[in-house]
Protein backbone atom coordinates (compact mmCIF):
# COMPACT_ATOMS: atom_id res chain seq x y z
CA UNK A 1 62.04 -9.74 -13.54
CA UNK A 2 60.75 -6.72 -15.73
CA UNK A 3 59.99 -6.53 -18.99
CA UNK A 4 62.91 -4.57 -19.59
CA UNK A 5 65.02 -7.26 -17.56
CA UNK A 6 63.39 -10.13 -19.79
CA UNK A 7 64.34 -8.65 -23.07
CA UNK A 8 68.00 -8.25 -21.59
CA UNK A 9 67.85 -11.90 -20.47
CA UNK A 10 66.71 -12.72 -24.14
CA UNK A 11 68.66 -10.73 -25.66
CA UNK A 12 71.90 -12.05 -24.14
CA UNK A 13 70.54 -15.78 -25.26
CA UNK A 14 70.52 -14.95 -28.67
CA UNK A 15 74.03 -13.60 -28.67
CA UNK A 16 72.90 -10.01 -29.52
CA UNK A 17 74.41 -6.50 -28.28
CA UNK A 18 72.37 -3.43 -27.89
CA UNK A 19 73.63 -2.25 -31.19
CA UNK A 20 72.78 -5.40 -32.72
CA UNK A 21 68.94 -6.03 -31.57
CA UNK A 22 68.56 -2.02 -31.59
CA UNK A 23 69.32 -2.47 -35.57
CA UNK A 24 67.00 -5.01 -36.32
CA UNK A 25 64.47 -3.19 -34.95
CA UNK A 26 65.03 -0.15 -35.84
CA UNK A 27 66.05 1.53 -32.36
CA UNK A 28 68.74 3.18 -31.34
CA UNK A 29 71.08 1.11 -28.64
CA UNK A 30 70.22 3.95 -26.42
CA UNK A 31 66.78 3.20 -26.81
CA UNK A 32 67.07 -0.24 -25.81
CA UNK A 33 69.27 0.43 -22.91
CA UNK A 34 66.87 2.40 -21.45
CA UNK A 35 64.22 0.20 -22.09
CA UNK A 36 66.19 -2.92 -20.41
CA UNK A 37 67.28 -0.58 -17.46
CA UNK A 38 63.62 0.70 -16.86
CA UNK A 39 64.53 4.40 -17.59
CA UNK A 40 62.25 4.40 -20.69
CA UNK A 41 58.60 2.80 -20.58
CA UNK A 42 57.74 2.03 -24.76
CA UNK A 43 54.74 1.09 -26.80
CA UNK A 44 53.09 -1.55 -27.41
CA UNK A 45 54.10 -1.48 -31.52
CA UNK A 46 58.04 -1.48 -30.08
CA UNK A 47 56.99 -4.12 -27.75
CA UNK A 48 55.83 -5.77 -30.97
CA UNK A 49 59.00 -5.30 -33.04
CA UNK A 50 61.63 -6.42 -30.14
CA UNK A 51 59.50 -9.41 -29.36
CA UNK A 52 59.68 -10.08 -33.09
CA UNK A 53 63.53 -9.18 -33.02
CA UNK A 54 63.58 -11.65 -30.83
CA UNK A 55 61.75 -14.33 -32.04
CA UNK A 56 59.61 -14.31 -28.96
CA UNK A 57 55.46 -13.57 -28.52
CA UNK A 58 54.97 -10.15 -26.20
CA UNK A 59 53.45 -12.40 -23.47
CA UNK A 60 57.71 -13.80 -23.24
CA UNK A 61 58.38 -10.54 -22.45
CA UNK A 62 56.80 -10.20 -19.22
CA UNK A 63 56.72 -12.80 -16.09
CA UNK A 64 53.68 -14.69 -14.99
CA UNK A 65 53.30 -12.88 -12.26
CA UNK A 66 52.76 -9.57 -14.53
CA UNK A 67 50.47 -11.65 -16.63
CA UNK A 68 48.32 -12.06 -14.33
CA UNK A 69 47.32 -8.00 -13.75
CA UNK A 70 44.64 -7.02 -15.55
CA UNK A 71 46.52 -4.19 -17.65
CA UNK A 72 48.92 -6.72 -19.00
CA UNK A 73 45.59 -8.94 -19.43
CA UNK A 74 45.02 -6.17 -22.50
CA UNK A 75 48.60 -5.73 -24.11
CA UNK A 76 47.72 -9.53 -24.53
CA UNK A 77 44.55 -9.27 -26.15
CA UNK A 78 45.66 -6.56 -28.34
CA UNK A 79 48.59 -8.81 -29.64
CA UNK A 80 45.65 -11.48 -30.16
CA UNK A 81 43.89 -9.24 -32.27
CA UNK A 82 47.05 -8.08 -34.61
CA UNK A 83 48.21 -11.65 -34.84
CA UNK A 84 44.17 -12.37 -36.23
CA UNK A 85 44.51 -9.47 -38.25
CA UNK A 86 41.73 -7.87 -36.59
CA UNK A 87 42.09 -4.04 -36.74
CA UNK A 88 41.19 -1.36 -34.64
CA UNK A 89 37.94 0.17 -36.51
CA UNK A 90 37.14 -3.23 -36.66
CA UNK A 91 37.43 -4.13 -32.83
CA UNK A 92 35.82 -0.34 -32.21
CA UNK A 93 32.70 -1.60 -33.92
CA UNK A 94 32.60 -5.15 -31.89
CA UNK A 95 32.28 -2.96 -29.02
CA UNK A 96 29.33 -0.44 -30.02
CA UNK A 97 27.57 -4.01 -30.89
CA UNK A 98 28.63 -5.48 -27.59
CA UNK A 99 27.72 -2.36 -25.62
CA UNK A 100 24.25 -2.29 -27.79
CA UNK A 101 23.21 -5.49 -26.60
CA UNK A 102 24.47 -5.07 -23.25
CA UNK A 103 22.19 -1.72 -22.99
CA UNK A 104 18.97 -3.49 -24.68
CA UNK A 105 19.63 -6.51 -21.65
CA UNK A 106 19.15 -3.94 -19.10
């Protein structure tokens, strides 16, 4: 299944229309429609909100076989990061120091 398949299937567990999960997360049912359908890629940050709309992690979202790619591999470090409460200029300074000692070990 897709992502936007997944947060149908979830969404349909928890007893929720369109209108209703669109609401509490502050997207239009149109929005989510074409997010479930696959019209409509989103962010990450919306990925964020439905997954907490849902009372799911982002990593529910997708299957294991997307998991496994390398792109998804990110998304899923990024939500590690916001769920430490590490932020961005933070991470953005982890990797001038990792890329520092990575250029002095050449």
């Amino acid at each position: 299944m897709s992502v936007g398949k997944n947060i149908k299937f979830l969404r349909k567990q928890k007893g929720l229309s369109q209108s209703d999960l669109g609401a509490k997360v502050k997207l239009s049912a149109s929005q989510i429609s074409n997010i479930e359908s696959g019209k409509r890629q989103t962010t990450y940050d919306n990925l964020v909100t439905i997954a907490d709309g849902l009372g799911c992690k982002v990593a529910d979202l997708y299957d294991e076989e997307d998991k496994l790619h390398q792109d998804n591999a990110w998304i899923l470090f990024n939500e590690r990061m916001k769920k430490d409460g590490i932020k961005p200029e933070q991470a953005e300074r982890w990797i001038k120091l990792a890329k520092g000692i990575i250029d002095e070990s050449d």
